[in-house]
PDB file of N, CA and C in Angstrom:
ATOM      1  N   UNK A   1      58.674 -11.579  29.073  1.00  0.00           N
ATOM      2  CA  UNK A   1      57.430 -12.106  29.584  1.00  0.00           C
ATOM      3  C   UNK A   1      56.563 -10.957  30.068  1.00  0.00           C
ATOM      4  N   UNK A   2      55.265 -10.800  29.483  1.00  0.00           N
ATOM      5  CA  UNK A   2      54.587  -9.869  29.939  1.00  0.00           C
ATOM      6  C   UNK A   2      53.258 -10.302  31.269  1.00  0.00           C
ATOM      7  N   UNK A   3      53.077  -9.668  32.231  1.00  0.00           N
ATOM      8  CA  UNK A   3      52.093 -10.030  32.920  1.00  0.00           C
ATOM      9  C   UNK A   3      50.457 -10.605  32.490  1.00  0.00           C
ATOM     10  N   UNK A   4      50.468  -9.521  31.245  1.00  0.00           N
ATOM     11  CA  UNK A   4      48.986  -9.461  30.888  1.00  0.00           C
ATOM     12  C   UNK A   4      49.190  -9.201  29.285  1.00  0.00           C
ATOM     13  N   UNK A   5      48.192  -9.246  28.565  1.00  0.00           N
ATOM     14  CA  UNK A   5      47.978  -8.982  27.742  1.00  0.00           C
ATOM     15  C   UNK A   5      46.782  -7.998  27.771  1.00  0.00           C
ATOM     16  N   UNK A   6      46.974  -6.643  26.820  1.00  0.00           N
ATOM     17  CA  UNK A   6      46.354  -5.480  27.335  1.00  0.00           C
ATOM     18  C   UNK A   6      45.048  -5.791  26.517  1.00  0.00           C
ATOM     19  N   UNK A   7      44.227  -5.476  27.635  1.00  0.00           N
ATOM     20  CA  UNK A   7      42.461  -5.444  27.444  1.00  0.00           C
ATOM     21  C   UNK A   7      42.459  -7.219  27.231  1.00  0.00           C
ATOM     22  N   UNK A   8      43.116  -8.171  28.014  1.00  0.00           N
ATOM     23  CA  UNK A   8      42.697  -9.289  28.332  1.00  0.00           C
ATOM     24  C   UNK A   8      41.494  -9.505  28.966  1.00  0.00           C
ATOM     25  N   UNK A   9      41.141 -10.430  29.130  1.00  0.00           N
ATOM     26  CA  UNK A   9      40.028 -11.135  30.313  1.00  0.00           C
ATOM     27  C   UNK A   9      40.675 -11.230  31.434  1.00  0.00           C
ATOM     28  N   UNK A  10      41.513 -11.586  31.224  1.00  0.00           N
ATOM     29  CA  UNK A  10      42.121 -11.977  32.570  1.00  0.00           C
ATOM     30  C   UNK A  10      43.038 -10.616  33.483  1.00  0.00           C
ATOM     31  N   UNK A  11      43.269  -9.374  32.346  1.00  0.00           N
ATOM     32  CA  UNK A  11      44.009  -8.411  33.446  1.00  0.00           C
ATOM     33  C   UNK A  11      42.848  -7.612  33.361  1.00  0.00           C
ATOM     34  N   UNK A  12      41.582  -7.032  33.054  1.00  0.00           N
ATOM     35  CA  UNK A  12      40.184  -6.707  33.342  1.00  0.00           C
ATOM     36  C   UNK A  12      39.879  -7.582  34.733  1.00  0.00           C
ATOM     37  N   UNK A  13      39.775  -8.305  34.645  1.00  0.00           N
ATOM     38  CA  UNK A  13      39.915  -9.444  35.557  1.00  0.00           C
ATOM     39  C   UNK A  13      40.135  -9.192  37.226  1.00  0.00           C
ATOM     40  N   UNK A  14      41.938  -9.174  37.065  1.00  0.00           N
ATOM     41  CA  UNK A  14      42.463  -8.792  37.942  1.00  0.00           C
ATOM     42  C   UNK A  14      42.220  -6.830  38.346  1.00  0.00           C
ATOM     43  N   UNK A  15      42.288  -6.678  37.404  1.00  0.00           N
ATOM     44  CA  UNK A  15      42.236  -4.822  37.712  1.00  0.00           C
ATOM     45  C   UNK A  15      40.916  -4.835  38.650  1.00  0.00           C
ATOM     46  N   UNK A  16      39.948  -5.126  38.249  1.00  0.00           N
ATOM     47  CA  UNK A  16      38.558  -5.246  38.670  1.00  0.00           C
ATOM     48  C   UNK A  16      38.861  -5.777  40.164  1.00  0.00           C
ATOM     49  N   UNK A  17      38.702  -6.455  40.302  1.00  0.00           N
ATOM     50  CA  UNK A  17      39.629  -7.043  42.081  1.00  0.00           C
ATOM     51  C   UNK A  17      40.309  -6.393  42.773  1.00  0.00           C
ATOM     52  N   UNK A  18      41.014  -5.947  42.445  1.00  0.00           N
ATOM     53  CA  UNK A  18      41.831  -4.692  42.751  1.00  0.00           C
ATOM     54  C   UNK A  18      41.103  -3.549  43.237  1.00  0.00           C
ATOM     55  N   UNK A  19      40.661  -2.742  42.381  1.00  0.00           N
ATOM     56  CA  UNK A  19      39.432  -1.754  42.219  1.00  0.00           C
ATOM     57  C   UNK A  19      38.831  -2.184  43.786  1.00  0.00           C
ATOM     58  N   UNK A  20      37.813  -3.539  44.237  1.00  0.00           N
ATOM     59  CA  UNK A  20      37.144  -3.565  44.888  1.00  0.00           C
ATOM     60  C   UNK A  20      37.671  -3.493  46.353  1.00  0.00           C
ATOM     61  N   UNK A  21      39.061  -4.813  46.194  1.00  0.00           N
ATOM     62  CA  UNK A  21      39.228  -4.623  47.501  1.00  0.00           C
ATOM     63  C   UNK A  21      40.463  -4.058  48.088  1.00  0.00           C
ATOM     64  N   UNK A  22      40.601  -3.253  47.398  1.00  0.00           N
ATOM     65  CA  UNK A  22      41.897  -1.973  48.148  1.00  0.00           C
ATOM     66  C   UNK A  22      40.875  -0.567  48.382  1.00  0.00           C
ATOM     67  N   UNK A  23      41.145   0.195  48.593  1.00  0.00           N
ATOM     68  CA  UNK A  23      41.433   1.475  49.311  1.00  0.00           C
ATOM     69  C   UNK A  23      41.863   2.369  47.930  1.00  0.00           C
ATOM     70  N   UNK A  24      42.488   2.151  47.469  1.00  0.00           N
ATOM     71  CA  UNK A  24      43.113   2.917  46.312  1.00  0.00           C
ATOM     72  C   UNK A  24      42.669   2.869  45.033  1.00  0.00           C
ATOM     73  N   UNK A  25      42.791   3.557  44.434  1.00  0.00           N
ATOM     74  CA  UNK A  25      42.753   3.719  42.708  1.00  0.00           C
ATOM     75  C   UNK A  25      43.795   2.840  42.159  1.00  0.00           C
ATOM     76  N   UNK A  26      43.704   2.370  41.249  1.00  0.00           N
ATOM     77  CA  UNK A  26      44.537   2.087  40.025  1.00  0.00           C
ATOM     78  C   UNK A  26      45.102   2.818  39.495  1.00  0.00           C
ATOM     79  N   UNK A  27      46.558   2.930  38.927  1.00  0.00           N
ATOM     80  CA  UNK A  27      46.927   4.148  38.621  1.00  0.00           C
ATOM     81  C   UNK A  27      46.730   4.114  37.280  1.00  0.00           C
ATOM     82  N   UNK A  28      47.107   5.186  36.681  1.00  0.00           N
ATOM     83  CA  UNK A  28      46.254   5.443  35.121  1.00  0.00           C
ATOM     84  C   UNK A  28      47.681   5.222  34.316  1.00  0.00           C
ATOM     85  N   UNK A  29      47.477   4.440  33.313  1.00  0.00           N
ATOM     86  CA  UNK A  29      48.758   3.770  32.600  1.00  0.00           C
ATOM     87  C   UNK A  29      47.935   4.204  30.928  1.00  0.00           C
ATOM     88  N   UNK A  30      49.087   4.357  30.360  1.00  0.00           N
ATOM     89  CA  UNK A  30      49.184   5.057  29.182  1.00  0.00           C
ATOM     90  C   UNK A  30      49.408   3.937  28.366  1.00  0.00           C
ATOM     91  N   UNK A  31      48.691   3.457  27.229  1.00  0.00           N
ATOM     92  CA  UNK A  31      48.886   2.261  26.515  1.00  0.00           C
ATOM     93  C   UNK A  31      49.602   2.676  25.523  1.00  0.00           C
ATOM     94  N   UNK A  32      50.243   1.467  24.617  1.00  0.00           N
ATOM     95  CA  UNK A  32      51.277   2.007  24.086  1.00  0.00           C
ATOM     96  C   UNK A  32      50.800   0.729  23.071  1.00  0.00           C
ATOM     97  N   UNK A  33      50.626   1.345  21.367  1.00  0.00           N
ATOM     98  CA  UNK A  33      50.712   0.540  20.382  1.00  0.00           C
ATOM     99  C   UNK A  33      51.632  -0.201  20.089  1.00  0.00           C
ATOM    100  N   UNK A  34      52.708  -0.487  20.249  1.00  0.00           N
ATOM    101  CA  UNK A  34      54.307  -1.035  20.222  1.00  0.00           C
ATOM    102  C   UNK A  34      54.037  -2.052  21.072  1.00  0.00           C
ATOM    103  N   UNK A  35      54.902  -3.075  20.878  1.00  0.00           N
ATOM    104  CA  UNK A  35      55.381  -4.298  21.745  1.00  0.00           C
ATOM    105  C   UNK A  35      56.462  -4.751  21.391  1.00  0.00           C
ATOM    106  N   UNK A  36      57.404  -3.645  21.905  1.00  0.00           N
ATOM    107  CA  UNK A  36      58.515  -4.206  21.195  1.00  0.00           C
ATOM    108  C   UNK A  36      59.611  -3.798  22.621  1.00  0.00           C
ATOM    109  N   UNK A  37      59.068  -3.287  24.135  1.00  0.00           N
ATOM    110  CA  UNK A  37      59.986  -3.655  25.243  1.00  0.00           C
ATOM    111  C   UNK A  37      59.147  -4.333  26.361  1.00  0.00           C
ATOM    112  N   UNK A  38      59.938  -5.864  26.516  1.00  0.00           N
ATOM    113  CA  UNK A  38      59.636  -7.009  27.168  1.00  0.00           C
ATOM    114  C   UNK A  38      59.529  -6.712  29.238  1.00  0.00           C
ATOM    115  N   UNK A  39      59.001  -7.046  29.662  1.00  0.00           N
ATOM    116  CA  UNK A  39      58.899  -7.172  31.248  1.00  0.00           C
ATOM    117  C   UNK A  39      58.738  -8.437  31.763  1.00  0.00           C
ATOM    118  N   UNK A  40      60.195  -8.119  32.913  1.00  0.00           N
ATOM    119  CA  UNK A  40      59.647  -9.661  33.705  1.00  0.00           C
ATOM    120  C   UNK A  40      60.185  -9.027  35.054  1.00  0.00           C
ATOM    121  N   UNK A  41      59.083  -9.654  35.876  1.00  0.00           N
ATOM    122  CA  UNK A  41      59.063  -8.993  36.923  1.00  0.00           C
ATOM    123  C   UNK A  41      59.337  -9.933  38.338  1.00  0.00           C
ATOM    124  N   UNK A  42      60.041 -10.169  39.366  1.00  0.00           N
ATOM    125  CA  UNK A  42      60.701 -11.286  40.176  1.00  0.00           C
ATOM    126  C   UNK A  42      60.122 -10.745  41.328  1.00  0.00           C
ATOM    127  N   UNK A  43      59.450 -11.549  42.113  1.00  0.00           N
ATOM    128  CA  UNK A  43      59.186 -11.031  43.757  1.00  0.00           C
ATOM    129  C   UNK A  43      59.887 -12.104  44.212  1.00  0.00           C
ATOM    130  N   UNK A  44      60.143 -11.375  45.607  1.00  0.00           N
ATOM    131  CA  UNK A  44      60.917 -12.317  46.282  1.00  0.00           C
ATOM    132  C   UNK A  44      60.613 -12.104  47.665  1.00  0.00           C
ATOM    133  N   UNK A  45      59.709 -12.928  48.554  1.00  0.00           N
ATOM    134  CA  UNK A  45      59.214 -12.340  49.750  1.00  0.00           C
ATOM    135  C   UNK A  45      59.654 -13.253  50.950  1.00  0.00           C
ATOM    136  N   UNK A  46      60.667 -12.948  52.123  1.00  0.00           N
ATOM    137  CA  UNK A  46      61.504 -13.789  52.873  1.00  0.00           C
ATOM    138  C   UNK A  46      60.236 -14.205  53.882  1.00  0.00           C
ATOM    139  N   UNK A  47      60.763 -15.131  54.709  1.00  0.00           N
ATOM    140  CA  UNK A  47      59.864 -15.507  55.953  1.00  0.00           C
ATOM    141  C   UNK A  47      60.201 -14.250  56.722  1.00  0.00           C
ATOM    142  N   UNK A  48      61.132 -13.739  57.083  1.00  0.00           N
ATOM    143  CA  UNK A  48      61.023 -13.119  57.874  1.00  0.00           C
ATOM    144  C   UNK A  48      60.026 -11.237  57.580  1.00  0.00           C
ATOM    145  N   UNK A  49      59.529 -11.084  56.538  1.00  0.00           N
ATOM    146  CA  UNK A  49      58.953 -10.244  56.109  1.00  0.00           C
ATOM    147  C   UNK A  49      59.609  -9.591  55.313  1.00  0.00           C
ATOM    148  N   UNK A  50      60.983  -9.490  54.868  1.00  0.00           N
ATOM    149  CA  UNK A  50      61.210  -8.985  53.424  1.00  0.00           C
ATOM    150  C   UNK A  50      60.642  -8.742  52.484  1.00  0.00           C
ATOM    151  N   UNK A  51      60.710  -7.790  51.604  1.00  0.00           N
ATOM    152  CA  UNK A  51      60.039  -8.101  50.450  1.00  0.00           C
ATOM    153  C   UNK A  51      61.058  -7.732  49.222  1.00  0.00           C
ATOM    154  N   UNK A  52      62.000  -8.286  48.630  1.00  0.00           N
ATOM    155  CA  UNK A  52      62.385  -7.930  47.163  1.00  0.00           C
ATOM    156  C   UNK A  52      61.585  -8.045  46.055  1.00  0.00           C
ATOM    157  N   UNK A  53      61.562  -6.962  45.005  1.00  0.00           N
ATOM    158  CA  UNK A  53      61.138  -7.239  43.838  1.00  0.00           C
ATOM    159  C   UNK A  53      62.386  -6.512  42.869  1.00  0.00           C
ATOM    160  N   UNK A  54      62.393  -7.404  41.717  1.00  0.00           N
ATOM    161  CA  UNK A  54      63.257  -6.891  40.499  1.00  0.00           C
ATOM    162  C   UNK A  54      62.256  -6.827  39.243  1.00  0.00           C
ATOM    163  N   UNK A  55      62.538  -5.794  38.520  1.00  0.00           N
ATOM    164  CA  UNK A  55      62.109  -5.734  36.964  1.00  0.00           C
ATOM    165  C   UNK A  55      62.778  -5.450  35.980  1.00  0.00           C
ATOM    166  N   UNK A  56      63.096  -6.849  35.448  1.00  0.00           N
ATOM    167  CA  UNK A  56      64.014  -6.435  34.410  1.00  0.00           C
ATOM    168  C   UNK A  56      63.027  -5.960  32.950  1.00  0.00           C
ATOM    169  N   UNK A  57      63.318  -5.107  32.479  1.00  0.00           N
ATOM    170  CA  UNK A  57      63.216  -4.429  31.076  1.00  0.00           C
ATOM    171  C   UNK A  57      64.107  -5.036  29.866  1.00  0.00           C
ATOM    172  N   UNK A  58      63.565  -4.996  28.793  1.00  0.00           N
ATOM    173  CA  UNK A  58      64.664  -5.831  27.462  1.00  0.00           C
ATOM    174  C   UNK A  58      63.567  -4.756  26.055  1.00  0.00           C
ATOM    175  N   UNK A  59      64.426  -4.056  25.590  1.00  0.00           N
ATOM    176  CA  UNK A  59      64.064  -3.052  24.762  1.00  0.00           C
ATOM    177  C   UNK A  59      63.923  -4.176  23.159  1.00  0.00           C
ATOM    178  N   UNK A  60      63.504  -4.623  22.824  1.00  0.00           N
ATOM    179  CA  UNK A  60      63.962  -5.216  21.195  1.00  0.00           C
ATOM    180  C   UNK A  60      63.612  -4.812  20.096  1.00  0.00           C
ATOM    181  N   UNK A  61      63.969  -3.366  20.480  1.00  0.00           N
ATOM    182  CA  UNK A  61      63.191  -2.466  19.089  1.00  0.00           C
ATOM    183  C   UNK A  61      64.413  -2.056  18.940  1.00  0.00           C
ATOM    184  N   UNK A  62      64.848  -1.129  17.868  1.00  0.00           N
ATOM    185  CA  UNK A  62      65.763  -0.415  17.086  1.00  0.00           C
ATOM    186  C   UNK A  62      65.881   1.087  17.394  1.00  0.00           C
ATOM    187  N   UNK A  63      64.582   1.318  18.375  1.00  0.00           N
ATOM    188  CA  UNK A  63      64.147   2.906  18.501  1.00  0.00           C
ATOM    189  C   UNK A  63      64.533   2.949  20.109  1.00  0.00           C
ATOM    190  N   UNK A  64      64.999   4.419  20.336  1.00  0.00           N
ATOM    191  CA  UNK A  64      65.323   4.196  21.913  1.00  0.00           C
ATOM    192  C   UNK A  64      63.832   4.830  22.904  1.00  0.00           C
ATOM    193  N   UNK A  65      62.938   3.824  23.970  1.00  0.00           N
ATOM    194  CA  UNK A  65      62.155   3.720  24.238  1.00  0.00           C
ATOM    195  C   UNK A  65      62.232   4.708  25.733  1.00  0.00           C
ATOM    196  N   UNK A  66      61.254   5.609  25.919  1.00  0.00           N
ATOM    197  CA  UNK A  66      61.315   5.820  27.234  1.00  0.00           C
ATOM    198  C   UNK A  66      59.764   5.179  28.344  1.00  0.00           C
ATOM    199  N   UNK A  67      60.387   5.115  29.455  1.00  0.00           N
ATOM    200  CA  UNK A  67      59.650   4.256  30.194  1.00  0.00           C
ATOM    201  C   UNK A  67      59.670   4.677  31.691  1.00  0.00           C
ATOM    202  N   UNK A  68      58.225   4.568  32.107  1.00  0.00           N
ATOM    203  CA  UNK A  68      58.253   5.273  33.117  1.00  0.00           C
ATOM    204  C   UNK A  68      57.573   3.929  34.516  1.00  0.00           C
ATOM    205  N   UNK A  69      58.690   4.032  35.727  1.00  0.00           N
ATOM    206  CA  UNK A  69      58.505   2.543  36.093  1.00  0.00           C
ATOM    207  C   UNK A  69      58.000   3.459  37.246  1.00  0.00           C
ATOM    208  N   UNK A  70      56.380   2.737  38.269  1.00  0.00           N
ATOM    209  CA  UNK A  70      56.008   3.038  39.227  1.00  0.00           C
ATOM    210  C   UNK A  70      56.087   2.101  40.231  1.00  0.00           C
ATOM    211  N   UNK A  71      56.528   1.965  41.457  1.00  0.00           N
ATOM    212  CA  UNK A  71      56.698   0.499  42.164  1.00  0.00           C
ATOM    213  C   UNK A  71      55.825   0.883  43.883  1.00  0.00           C
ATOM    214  N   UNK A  72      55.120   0.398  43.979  1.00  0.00           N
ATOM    215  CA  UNK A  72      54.317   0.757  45.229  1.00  0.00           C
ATOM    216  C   UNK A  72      54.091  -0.423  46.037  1.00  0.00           C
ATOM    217  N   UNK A  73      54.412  -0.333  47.147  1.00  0.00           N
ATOM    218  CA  UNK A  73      54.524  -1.637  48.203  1.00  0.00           C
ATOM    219  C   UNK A  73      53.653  -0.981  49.042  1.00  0.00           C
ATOM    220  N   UNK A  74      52.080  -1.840  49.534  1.00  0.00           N
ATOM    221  CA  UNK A  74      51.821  -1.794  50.331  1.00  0.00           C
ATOM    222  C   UNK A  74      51.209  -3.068  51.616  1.00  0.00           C
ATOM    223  N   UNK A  75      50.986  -2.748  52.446  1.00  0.00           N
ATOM    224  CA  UNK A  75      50.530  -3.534  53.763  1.00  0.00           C
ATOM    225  C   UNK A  75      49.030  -4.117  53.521  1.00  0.00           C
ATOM    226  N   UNK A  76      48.842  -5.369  53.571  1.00  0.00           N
ATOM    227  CA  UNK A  76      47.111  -5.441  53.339  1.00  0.00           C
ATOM    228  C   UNK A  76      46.785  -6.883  54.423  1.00  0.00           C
ATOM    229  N   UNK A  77      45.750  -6.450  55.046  1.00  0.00           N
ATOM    230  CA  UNK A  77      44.836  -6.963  55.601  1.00  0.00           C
ATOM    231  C   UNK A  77      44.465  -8.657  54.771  1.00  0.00           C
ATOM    232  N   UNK A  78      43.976  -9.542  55.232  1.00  0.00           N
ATOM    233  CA  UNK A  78      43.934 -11.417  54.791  1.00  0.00           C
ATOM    234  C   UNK A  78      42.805 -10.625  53.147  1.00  0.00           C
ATOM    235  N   UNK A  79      42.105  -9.569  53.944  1.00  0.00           N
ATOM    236  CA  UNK A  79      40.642  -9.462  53.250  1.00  0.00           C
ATOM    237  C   UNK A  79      41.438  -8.575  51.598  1.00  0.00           C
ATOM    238  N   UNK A  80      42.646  -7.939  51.649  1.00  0.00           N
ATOM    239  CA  UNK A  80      43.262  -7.359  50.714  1.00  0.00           C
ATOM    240  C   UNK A  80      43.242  -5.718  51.023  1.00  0.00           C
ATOM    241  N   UNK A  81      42.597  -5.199  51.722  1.00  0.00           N
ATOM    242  CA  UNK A  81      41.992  -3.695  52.234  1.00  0.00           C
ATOM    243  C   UNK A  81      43.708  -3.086  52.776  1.00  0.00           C
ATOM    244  N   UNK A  82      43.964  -2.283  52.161  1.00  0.00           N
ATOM    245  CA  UNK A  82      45.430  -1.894  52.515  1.00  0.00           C
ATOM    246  C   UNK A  82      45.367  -1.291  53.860  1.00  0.00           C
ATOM    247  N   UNK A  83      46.636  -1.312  55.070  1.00  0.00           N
ATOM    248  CA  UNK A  83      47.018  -0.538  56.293  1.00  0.00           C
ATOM    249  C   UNK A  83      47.723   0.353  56.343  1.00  0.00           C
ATOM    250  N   UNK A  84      48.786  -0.360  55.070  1.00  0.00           N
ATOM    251  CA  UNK A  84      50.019   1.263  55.545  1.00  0.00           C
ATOM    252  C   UNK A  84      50.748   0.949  54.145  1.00  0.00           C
ATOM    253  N   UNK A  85      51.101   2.150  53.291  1.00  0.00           N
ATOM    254  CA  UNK A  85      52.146   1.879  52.474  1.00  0.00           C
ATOM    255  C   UNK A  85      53.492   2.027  52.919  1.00  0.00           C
ATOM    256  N   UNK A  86      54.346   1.116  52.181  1.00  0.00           N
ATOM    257  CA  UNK A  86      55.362   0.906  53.143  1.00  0.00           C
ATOM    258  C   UNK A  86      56.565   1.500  51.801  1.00  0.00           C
ATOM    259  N   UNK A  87      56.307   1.399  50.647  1.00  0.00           N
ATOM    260  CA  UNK A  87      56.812   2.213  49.892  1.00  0.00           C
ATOM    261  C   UNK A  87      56.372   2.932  48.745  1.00  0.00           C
ATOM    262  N   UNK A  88      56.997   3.989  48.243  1.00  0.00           N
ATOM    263  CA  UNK A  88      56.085   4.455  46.890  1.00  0.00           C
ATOM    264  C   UNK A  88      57.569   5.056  45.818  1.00  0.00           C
ATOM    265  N   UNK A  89      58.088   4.578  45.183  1.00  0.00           N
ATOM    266  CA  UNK A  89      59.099   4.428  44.029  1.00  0.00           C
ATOM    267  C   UNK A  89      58.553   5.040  42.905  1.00  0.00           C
ATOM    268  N   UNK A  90      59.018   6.244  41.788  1.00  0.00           N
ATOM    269  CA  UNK A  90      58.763   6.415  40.442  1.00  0.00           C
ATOM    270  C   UNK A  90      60.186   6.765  39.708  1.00  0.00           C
ATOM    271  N   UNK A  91      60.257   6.123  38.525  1.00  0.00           N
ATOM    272  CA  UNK A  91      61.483   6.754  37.978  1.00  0.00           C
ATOM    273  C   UNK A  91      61.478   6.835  36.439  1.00  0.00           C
ATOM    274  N   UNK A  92      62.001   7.734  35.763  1.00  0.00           N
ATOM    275  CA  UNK A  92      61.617   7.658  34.480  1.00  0.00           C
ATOM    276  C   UNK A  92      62.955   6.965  33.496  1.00  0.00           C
ATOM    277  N   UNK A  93      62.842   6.033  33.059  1.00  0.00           N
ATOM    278  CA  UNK A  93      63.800   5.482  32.575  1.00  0.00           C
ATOM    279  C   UNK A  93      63.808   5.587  30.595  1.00  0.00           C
ATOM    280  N   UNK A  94      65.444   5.582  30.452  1.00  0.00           N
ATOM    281  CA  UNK A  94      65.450   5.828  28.781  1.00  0.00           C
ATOM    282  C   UNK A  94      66.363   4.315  28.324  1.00  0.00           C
ATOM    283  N   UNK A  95      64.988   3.730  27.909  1.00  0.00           N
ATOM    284  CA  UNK A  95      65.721   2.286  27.258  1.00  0.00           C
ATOM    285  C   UNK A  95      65.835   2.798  25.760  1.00  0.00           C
ATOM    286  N   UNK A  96      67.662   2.428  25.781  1.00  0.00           N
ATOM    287  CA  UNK A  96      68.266   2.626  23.965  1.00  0.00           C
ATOM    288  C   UNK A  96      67.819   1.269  23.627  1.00  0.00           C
ATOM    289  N   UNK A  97      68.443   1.475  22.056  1.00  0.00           N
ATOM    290  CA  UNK A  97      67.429   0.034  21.088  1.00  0.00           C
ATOM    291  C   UNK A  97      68.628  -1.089  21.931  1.00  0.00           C
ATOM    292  N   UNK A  98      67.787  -2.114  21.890  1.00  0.00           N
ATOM    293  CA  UNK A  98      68.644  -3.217  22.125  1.00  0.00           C
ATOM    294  C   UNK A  98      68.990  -3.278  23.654  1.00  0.00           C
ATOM    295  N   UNK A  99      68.532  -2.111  24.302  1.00  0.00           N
ATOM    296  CA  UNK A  99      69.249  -2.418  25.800  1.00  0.00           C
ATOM    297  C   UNK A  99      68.375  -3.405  26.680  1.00  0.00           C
ATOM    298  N   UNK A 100      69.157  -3.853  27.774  1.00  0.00           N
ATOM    299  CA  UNK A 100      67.991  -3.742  29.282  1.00  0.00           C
ATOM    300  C   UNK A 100      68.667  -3.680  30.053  1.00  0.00           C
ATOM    301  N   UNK A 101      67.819  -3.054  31.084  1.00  0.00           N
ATOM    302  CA  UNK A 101      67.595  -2.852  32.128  1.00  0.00           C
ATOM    303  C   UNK A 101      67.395  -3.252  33.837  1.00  0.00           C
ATOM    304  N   UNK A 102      67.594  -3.328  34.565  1.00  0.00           N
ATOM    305  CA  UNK A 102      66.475  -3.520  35.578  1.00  0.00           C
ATOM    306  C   UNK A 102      65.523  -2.580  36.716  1.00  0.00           C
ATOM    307  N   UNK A 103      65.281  -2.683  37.534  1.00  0.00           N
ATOM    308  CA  UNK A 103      64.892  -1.370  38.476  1.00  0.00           C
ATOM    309  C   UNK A 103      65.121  -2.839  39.965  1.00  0.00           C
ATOM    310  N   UNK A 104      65.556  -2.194  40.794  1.00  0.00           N
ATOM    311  CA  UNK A 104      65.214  -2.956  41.868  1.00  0.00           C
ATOM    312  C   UNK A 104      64.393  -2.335  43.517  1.00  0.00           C
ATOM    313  N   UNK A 105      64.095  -2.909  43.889  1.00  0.00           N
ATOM    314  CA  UNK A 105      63.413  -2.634  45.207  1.00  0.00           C
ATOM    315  C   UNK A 105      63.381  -3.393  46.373  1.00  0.00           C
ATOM    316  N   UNK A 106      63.826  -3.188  47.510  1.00  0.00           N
ATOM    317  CA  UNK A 106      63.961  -4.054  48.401  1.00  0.00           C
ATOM    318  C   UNK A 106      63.342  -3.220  50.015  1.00  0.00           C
ATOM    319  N   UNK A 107      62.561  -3.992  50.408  1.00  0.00           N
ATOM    320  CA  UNK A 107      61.743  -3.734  51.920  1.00  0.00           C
ATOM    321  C   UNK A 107      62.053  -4.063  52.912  1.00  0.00           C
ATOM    322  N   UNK A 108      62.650  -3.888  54.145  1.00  0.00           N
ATOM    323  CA  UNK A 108      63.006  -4.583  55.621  1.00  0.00           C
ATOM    324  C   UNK A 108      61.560  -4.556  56.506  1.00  0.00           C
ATOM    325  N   UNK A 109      61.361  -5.031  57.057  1.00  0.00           N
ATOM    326  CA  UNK A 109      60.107  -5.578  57.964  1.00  0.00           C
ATOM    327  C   UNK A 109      61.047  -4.716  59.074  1.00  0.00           C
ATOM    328  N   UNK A 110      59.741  -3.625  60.051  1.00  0.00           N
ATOM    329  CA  UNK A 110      60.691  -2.991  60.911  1.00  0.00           C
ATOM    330  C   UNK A 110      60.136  -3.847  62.249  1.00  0.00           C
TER     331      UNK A 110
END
């Protein structure tokens, strides 16, 4: 399952929103002619302020894919305007044909 479909309406859309009401840049993502490794991505946010997220990866190509996963948790205001990042994750991952993956991330509320 992919989030978006690239150069959608709808992730132009969202990027654009983004753009306005954070503090930050967008980070610059490298498009890739291929569609052949899948993303699904799980949040999981407790009452008590937890935050888990998982991303599983599923390679279904024949070629071994490398992939570079960025995961950034931050703090935002009702209005979306960020306070504090609370994490910043990069890792470069080598999906063989046929594999997957996941990456995980998990936040404690201090």
């Amino acid at each position: 399952m992919n989030l978006f479909v690239l150069d959608s309406d709808e992730r132009n859309v969202t990027l654009e929103l983004v753009r306005r009401l954070s503090s930050r840049r967008a980070p610059e993502t490298q498009q890739c002619d291929t569609k052949d490794v899948e993303f699904n991505i799980q949040p999981d946010m407790q009452r008590n302020g937890d935050f888990n997220v998982t991303l599983k990866m599923q390679n279904t190509s024949s070629e071994t894919r490398n992939i570079d996963v960025h995961l950034n948790v931050l703090s935002c205001r009702y209005t979306g305007i960020s306070t504090s990042e609370l994490k910043d994750t990069f890792s470069a991952l080598k999906l063989e044909p046929q594999e997957s993956m996941c990456v995980r991330g998990a936040w404690k509320r201090k």
